[in-house]
PDB file of N, CA and C in Angstrom:
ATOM      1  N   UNK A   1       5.378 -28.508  18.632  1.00  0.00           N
ATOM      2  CA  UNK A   1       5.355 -27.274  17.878  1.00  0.00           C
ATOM      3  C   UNK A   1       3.965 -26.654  17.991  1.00  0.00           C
ATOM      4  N   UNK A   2       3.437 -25.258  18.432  1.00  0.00           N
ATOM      5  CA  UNK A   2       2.699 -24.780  18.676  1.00  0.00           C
ATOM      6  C   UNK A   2       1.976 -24.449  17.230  1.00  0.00           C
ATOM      7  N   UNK A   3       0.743 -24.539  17.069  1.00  0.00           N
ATOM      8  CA  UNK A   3       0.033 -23.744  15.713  1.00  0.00           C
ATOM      9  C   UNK A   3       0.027 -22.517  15.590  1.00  0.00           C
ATOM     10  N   UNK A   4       0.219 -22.565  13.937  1.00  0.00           N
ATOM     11  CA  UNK A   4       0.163 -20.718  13.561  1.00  0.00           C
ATOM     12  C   UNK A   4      -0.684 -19.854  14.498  1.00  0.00           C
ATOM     13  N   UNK A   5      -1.092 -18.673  14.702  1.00  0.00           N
ATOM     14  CA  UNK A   5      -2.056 -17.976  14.829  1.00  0.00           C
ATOM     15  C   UNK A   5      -2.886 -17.648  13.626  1.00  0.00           C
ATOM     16  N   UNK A   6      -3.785 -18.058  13.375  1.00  0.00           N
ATOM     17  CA  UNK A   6      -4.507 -17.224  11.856  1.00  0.00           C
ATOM     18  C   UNK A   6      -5.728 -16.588  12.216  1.00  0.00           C
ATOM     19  N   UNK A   7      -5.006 -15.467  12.004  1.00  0.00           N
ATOM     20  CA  UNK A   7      -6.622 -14.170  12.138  1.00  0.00           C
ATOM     21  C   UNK A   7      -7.779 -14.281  11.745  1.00  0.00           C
ATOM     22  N   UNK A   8      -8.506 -13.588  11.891  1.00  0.00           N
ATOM     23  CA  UNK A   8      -9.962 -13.706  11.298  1.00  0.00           C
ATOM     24  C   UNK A   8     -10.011 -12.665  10.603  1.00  0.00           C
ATOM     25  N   UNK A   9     -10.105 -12.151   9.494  1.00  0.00           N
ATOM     26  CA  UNK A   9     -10.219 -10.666   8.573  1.00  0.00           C
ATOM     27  C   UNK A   9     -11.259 -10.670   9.054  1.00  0.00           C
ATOM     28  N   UNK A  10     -12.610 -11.097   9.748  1.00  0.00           N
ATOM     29  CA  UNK A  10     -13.756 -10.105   9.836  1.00  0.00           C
ATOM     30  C   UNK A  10     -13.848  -9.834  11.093  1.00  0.00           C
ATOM     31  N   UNK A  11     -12.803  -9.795  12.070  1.00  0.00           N
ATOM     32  CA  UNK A  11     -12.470  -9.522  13.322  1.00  0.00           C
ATOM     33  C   UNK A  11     -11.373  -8.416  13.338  1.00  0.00           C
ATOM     34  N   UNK A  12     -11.450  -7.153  14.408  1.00  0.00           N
ATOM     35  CA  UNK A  12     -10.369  -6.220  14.818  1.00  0.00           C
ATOM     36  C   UNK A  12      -9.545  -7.121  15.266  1.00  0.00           C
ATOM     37  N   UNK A  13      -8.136  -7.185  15.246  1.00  0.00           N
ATOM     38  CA  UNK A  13      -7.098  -7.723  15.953  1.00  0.00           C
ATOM     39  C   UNK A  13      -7.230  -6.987  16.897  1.00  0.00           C
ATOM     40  N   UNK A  14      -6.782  -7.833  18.381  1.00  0.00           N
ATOM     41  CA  UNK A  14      -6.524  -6.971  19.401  1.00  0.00           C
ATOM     42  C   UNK A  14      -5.270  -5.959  19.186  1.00  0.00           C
ATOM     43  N   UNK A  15      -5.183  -5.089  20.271  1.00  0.00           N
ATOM     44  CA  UNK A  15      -4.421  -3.967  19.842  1.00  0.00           C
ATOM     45  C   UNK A  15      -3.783  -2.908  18.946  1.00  0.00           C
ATOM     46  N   UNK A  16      -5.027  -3.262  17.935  1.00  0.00           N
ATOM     47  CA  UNK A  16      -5.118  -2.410  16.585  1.00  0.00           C
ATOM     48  C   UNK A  16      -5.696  -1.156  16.860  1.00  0.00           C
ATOM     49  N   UNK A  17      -5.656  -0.232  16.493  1.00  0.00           N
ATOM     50  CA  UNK A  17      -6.966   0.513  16.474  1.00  0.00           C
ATOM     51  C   UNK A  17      -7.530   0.909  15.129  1.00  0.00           C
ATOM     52  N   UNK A  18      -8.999   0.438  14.813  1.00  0.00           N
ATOM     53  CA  UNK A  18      -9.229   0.913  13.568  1.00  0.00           C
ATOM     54  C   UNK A  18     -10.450   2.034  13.436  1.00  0.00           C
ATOM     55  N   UNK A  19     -10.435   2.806  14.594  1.00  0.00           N
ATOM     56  CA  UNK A  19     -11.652   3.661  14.731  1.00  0.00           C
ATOM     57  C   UNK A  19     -11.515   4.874  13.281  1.00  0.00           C
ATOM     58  N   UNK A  20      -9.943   4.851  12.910  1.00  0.00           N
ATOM     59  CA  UNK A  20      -9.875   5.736  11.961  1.00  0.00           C
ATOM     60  C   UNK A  20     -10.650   5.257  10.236  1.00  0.00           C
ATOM     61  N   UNK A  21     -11.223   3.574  10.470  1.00  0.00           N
ATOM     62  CA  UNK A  21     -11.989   3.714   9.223  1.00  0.00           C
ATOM     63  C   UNK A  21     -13.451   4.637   9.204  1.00  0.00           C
ATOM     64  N   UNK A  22     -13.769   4.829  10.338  1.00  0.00           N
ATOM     65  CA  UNK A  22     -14.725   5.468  10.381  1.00  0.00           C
ATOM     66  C   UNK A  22     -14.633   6.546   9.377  1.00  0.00           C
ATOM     67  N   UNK A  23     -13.702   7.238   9.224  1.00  0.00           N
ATOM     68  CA  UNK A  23     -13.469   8.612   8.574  1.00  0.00           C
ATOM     69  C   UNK A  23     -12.875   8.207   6.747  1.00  0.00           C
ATOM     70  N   UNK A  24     -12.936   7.047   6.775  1.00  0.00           N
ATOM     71  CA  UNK A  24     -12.233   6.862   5.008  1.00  0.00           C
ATOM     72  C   UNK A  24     -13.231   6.949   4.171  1.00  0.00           C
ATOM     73  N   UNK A  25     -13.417   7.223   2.817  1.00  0.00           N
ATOM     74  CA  UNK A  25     -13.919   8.331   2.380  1.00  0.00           C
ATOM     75  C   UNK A  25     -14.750   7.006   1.423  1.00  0.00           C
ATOM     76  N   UNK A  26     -13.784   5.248   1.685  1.00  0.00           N
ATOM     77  CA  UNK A  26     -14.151   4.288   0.844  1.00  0.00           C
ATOM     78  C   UNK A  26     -15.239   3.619   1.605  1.00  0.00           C
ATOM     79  N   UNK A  27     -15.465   3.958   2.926  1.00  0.00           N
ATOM     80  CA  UNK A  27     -16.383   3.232   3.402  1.00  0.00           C
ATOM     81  C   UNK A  27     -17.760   2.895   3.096  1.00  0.00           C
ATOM     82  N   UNK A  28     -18.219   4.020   1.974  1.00  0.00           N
ATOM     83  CA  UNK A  28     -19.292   3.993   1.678  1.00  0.00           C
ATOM     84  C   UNK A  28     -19.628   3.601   0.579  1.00  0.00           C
ATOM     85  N   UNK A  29     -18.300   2.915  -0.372  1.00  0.00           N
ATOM     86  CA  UNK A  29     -18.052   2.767  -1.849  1.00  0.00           C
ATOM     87  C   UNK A  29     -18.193   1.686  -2.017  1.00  0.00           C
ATOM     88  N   UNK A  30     -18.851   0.733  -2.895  1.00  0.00           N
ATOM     89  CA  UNK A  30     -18.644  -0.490  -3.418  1.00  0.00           C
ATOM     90  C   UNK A  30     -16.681  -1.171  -3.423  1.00  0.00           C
ATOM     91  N   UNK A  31     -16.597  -2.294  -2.268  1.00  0.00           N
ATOM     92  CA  UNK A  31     -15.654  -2.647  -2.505  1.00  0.00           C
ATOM     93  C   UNK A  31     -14.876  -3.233  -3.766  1.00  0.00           C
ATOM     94  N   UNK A  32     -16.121  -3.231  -4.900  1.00  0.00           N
ATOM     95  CA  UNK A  32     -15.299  -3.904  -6.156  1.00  0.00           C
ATOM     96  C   UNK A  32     -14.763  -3.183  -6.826  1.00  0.00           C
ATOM     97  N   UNK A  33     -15.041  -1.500  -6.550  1.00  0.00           N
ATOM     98  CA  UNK A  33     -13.685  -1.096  -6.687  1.00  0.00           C
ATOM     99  C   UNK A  33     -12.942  -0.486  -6.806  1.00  0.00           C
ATOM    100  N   UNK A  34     -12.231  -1.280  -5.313  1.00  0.00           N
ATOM    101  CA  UNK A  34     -10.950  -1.403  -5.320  1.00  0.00           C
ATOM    102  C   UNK A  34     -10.055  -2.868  -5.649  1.00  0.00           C
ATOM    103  N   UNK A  35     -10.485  -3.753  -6.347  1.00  0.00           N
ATOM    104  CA  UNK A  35     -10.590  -5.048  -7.001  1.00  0.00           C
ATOM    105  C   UNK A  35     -10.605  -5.312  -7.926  1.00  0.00           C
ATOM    106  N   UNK A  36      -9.469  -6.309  -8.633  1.00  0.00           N
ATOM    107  CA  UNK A  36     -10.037  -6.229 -10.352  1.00  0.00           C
ATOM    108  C   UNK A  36     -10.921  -7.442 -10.201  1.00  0.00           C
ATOM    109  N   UNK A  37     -12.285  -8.038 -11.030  1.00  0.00           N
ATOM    110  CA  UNK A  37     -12.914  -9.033 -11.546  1.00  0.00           C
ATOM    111  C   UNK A  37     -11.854  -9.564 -12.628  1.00  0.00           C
ATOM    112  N   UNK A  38     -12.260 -10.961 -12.252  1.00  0.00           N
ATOM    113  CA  UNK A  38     -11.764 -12.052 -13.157  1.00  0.00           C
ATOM    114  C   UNK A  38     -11.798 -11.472 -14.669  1.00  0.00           C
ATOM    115  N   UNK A  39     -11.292 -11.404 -15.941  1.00  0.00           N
ATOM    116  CA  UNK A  39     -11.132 -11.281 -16.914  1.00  0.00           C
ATOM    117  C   UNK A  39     -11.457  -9.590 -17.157  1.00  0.00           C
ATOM    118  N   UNK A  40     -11.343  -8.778 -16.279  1.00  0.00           N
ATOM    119  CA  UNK A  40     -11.532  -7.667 -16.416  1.00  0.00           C
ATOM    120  C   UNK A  40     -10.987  -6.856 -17.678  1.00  0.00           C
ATOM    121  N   UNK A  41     -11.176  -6.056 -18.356  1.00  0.00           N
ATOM    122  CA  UNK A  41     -10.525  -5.936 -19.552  1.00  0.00           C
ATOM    123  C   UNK A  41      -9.733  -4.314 -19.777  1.00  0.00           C
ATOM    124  N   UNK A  42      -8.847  -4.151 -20.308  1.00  0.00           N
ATOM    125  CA  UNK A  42      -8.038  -2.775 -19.556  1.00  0.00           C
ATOM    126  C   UNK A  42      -8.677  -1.495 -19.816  1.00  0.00           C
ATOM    127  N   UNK A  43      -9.973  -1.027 -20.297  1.00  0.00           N
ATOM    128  CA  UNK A  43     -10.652   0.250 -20.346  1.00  0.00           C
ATOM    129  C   UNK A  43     -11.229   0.214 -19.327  1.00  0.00           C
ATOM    130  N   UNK A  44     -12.292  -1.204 -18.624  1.00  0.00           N
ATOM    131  CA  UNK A  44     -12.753  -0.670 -17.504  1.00  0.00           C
ATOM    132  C   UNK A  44     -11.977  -0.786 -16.543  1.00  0.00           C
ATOM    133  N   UNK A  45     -10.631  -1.596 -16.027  1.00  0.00           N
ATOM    134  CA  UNK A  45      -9.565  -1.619 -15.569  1.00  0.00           C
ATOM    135  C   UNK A  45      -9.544  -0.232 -15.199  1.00  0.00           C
ATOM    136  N   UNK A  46      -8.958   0.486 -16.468  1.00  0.00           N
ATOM    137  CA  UNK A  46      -8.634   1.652 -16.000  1.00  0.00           C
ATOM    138  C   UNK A  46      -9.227   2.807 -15.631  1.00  0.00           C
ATOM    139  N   UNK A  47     -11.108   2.739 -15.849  1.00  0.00           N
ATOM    140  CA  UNK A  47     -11.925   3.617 -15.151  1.00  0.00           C
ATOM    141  C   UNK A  47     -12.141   3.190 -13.696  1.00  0.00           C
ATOM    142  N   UNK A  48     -11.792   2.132 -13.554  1.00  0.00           N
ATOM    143  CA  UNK A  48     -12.291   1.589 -12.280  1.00  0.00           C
ATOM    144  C   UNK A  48     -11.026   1.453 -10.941  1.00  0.00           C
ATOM    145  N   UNK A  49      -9.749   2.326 -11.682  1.00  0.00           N
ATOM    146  CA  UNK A  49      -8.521   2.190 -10.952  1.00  0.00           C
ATOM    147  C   UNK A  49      -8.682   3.606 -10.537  1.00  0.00           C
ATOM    148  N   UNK A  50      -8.797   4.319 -11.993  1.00  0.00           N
ATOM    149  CA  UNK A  50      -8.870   6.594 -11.738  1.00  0.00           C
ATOM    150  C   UNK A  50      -9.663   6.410 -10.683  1.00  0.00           C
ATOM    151  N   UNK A  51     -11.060   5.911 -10.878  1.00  0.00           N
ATOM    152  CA  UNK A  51     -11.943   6.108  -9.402  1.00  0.00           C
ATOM    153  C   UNK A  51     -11.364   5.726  -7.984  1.00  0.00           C
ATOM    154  N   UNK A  52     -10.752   5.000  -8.287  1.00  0.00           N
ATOM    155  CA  UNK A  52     -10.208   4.034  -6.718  1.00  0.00           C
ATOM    156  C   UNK A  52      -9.090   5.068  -6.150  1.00  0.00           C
ATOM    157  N   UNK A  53      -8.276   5.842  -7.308  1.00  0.00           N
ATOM    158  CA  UNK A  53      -7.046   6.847  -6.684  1.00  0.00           C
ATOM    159  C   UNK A  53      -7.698   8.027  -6.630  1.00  0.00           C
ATOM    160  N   UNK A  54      -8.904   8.202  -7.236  1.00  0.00           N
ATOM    161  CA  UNK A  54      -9.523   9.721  -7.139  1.00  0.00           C
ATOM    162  C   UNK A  54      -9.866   9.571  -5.854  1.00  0.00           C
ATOM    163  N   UNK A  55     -10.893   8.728  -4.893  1.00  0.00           N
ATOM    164  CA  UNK A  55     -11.684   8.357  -3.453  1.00  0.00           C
ATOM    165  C   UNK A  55     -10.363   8.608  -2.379  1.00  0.00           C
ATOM    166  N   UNK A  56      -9.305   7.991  -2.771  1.00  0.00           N
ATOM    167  CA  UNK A  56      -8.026   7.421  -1.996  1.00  0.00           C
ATOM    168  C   UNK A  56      -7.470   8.551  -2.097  1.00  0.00           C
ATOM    169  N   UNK A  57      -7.353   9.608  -2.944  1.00  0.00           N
ATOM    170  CA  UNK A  57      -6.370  10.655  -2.826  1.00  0.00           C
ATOM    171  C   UNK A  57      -6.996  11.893  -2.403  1.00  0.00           C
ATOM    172  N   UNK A  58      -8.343  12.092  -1.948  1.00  0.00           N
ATOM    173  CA  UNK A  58      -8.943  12.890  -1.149  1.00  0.00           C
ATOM    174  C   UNK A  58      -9.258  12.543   0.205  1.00  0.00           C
ATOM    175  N   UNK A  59      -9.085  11.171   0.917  1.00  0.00           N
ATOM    176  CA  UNK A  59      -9.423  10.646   1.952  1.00  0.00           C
ATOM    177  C   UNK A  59      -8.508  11.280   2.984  1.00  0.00           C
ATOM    178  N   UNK A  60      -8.935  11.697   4.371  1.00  0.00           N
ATOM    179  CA  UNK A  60      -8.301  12.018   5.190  1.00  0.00           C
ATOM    180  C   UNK A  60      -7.507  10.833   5.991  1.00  0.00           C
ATOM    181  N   UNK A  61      -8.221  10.057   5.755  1.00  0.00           N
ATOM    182  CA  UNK A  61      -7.124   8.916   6.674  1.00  0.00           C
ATOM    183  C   UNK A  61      -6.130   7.907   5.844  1.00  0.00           C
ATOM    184  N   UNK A  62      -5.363   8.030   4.288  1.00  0.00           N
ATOM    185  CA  UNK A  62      -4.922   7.567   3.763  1.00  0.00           C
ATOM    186  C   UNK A  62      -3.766   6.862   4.112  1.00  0.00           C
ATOM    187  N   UNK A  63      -2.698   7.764   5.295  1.00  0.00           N
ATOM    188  CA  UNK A  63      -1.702   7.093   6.134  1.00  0.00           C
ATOM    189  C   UNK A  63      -2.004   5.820   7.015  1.00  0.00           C
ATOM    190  N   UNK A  64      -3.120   6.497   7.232  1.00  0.00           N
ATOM    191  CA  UNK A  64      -3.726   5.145   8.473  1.00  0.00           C
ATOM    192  C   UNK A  64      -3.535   3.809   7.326  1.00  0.00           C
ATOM    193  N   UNK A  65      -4.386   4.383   6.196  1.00  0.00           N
ATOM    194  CA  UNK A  65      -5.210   2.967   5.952  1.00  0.00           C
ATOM    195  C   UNK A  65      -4.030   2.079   5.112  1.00  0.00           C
ATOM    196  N   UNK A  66      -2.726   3.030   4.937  1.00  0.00           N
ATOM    197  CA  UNK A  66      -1.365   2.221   4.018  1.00  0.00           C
ATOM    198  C   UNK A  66      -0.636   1.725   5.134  1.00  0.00           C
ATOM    199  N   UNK A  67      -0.836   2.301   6.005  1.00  0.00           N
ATOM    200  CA  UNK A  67      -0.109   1.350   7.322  1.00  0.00           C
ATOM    201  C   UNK A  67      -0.426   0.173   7.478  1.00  0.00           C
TER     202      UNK A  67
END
């Protein structure tokens, strides 16, 4: 039986193309967030979600990046 393949997340897969992160609007944003922290509590939850759909819903490459 042959082994899984398991990717590397800090590697492009071959035959991807991801030149379109260049243009996402999150690239320049603190990834935490789009992340909840451990025991996060639901007021900053929810300032820290509006921001994440406010960035995401002006981004030009939003199709790309839900694909």
């Amino acid at each position: 039986m042959a082994n899984p393949v398991v990717s590397d997340p800090t590697r492009p897969q071959e035959g991807i193309q991801w030149s379109w992160c260049l243009h996402a609007r999150c690239r320049v944003v603190d990834p935490h967030l789009f992340f909840a922290s451990d025991g996060e509590h639901k007021g900053p939850r929810i300032r820290r979600e509006r921001e994440a759909k406010r960035i995401c819903g002006h981004c030009p490459v939003i199709t790309e990046c839900r694909s």
